[in-house]
C-alpha atoms as a PDB file:
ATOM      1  CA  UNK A   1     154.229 193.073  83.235  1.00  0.00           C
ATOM      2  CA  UNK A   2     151.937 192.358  80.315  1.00  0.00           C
ATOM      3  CA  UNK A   3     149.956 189.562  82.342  1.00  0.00           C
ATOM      4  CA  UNK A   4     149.644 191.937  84.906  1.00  0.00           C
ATOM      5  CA  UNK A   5     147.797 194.779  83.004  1.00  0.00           C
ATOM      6  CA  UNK A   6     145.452 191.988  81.543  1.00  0.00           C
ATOM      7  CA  UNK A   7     144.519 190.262  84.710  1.00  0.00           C
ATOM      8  CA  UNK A   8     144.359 193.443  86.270  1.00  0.00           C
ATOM      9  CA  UNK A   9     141.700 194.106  83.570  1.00  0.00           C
ATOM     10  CA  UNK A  10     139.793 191.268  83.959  1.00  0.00           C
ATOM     11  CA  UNK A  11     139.664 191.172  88.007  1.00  0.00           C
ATOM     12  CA  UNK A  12     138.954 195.029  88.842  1.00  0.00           C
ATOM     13  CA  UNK A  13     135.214 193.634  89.675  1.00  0.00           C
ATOM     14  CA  UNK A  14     135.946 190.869  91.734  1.00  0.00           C
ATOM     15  CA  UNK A  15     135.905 191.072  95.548  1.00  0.00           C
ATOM     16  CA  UNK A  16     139.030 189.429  97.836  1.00  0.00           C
ATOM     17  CA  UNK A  17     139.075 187.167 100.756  1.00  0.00           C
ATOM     18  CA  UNK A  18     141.671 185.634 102.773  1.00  0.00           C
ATOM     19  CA  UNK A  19     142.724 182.537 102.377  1.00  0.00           C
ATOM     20  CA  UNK A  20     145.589 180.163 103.733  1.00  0.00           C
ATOM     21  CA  UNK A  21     148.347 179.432 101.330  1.00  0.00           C
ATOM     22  CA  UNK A  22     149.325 175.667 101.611  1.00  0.00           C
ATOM     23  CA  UNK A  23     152.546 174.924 100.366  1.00  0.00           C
ATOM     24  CA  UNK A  24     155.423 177.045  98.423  1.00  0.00           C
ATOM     25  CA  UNK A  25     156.001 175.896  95.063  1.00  0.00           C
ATOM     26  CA  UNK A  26     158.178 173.469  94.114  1.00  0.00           C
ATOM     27  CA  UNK A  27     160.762 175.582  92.751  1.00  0.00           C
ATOM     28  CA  UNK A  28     161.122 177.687  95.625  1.00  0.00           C
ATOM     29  CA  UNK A  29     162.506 175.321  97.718  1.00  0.00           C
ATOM     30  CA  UNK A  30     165.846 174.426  95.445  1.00  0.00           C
ATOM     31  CA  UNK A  31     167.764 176.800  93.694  1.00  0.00           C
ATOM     32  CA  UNK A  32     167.349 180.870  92.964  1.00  0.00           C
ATOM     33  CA  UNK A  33     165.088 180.767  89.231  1.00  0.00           C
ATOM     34  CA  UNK A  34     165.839 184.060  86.915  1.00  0.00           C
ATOM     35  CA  UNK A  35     163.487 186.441  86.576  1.00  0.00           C
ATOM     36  CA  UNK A  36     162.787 184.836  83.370  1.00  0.00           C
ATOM     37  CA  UNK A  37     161.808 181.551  84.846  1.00  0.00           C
ATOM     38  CA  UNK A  38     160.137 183.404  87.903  1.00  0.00           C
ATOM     39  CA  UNK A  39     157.795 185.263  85.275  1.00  0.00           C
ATOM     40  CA  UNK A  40     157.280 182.100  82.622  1.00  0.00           C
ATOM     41  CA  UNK A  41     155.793 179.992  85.889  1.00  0.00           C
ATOM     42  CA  UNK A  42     153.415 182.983  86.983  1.00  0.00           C
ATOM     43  CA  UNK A  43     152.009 183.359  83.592  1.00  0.00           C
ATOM     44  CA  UNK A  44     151.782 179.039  83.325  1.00  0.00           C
ATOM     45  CA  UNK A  45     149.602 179.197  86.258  1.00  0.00           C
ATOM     46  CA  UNK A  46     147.846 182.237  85.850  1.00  0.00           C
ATOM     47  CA  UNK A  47     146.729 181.042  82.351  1.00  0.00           C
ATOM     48  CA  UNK A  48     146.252 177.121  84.230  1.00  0.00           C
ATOM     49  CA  UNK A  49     143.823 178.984  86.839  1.00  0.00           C
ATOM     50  CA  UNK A  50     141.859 181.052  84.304  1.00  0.00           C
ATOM     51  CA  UNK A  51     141.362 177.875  81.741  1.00  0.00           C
ATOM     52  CA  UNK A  52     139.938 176.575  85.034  1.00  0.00           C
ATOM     53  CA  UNK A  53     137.886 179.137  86.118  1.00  0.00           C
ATOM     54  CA  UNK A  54     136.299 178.735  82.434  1.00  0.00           C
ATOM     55  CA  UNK A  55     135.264 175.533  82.979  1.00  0.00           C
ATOM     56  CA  UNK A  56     133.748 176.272  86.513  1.00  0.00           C
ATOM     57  CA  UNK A  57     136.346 174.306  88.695  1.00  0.00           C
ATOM     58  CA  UNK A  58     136.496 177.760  91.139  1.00  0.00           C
ATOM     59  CA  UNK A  59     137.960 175.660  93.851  1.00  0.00           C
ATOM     60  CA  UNK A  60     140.553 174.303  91.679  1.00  0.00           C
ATOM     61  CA  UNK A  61     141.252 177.906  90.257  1.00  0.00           C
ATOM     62  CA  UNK A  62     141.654 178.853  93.684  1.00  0.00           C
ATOM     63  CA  UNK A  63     144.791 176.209  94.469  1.00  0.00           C
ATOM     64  CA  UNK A  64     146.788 177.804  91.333  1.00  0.00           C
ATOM     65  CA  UNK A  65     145.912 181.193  92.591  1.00  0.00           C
ATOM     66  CA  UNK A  66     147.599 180.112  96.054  1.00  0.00           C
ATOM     67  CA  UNK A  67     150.156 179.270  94.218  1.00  0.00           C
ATOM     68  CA  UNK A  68     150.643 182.542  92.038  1.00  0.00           C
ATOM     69  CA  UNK A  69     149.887 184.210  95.964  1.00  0.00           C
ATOM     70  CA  UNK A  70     152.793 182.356  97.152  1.00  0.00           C
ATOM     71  CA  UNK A  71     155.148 183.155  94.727  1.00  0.00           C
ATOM     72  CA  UNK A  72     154.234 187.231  94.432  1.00  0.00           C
ATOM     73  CA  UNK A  73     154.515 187.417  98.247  1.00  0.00           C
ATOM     74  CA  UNK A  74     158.071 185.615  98.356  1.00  0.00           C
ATOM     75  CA  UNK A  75     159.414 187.428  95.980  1.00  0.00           C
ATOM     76  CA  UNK A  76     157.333 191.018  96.860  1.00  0.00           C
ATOM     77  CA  UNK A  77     155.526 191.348  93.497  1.00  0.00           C
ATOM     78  CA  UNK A  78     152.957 193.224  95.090  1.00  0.00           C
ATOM     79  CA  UNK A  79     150.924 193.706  91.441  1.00  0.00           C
ATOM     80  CA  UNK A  80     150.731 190.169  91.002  1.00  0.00           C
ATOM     81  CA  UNK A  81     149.402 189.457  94.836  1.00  0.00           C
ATOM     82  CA  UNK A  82     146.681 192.199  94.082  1.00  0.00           C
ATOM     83  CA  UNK A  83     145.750 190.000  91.746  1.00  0.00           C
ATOM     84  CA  UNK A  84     145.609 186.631  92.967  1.00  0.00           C
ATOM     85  CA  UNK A  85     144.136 187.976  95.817  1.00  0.00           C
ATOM     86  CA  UNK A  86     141.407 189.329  93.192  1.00  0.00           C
ATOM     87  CA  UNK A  87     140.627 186.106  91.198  1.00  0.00           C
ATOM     88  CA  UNK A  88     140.724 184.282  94.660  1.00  0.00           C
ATOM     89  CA  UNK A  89     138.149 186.076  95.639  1.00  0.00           C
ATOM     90  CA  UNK A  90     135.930 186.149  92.478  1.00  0.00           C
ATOM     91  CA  UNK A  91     135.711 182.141  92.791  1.00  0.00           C
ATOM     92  CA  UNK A  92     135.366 181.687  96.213  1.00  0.00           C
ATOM     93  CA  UNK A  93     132.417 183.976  95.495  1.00  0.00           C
ATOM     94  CA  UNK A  94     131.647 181.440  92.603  1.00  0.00           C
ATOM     95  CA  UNK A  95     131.565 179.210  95.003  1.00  0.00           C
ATOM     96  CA  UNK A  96     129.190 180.616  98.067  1.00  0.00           C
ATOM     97  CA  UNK A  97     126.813 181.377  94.994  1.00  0.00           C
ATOM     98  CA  UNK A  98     126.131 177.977  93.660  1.00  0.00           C
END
């Protein structure tokens, strides 16, 4: 829950919009992952979509946040949706602003 607190943190400004989620991650589709796995993947591509969102690659950002979206909402991690749906938002508004 660590990531969560931080991200959390970093997103409380940042204003949501909806979005259509693509495609489930890979892993979702084979066997059940541990909670272990399940949590090391959201914090990959949480950190994956932030190192992006550094560099100014919002709509990039914004695939790996589908992906962290897709994976809270499967599995009902609602704290991790809010915030997806909160970095999301901040670079689509990235976006619309350059």
């Amino acid at each position: 829950m660590r990531i969560v607190g931080t991200l959390v943190a970093l997103g409380v400004w940042m204003t949501p919009v909806m979005v259509t989620v693509a495609e489930q991650p890979s892993w979702a589709q084979s066997q059940q992952p541990s909670a272990e796995e399940i949590w090391v993947a959201i914090q990959q591509l949480t950190d994956q979509a932030i190192q992006l969102q550094q560099r100014g690659k919002s709509q990039e950002a914004i695939e790996v946040w589908q992906q962290v979206l897709a994976i809270s909402q499967a599995l009902e991690i609602t704290e991790v949706e809010a915030v997806a749906w909160l970095f999301i938002g901040r670079n689509s508004y990235d976006i619309r602003k350059t």
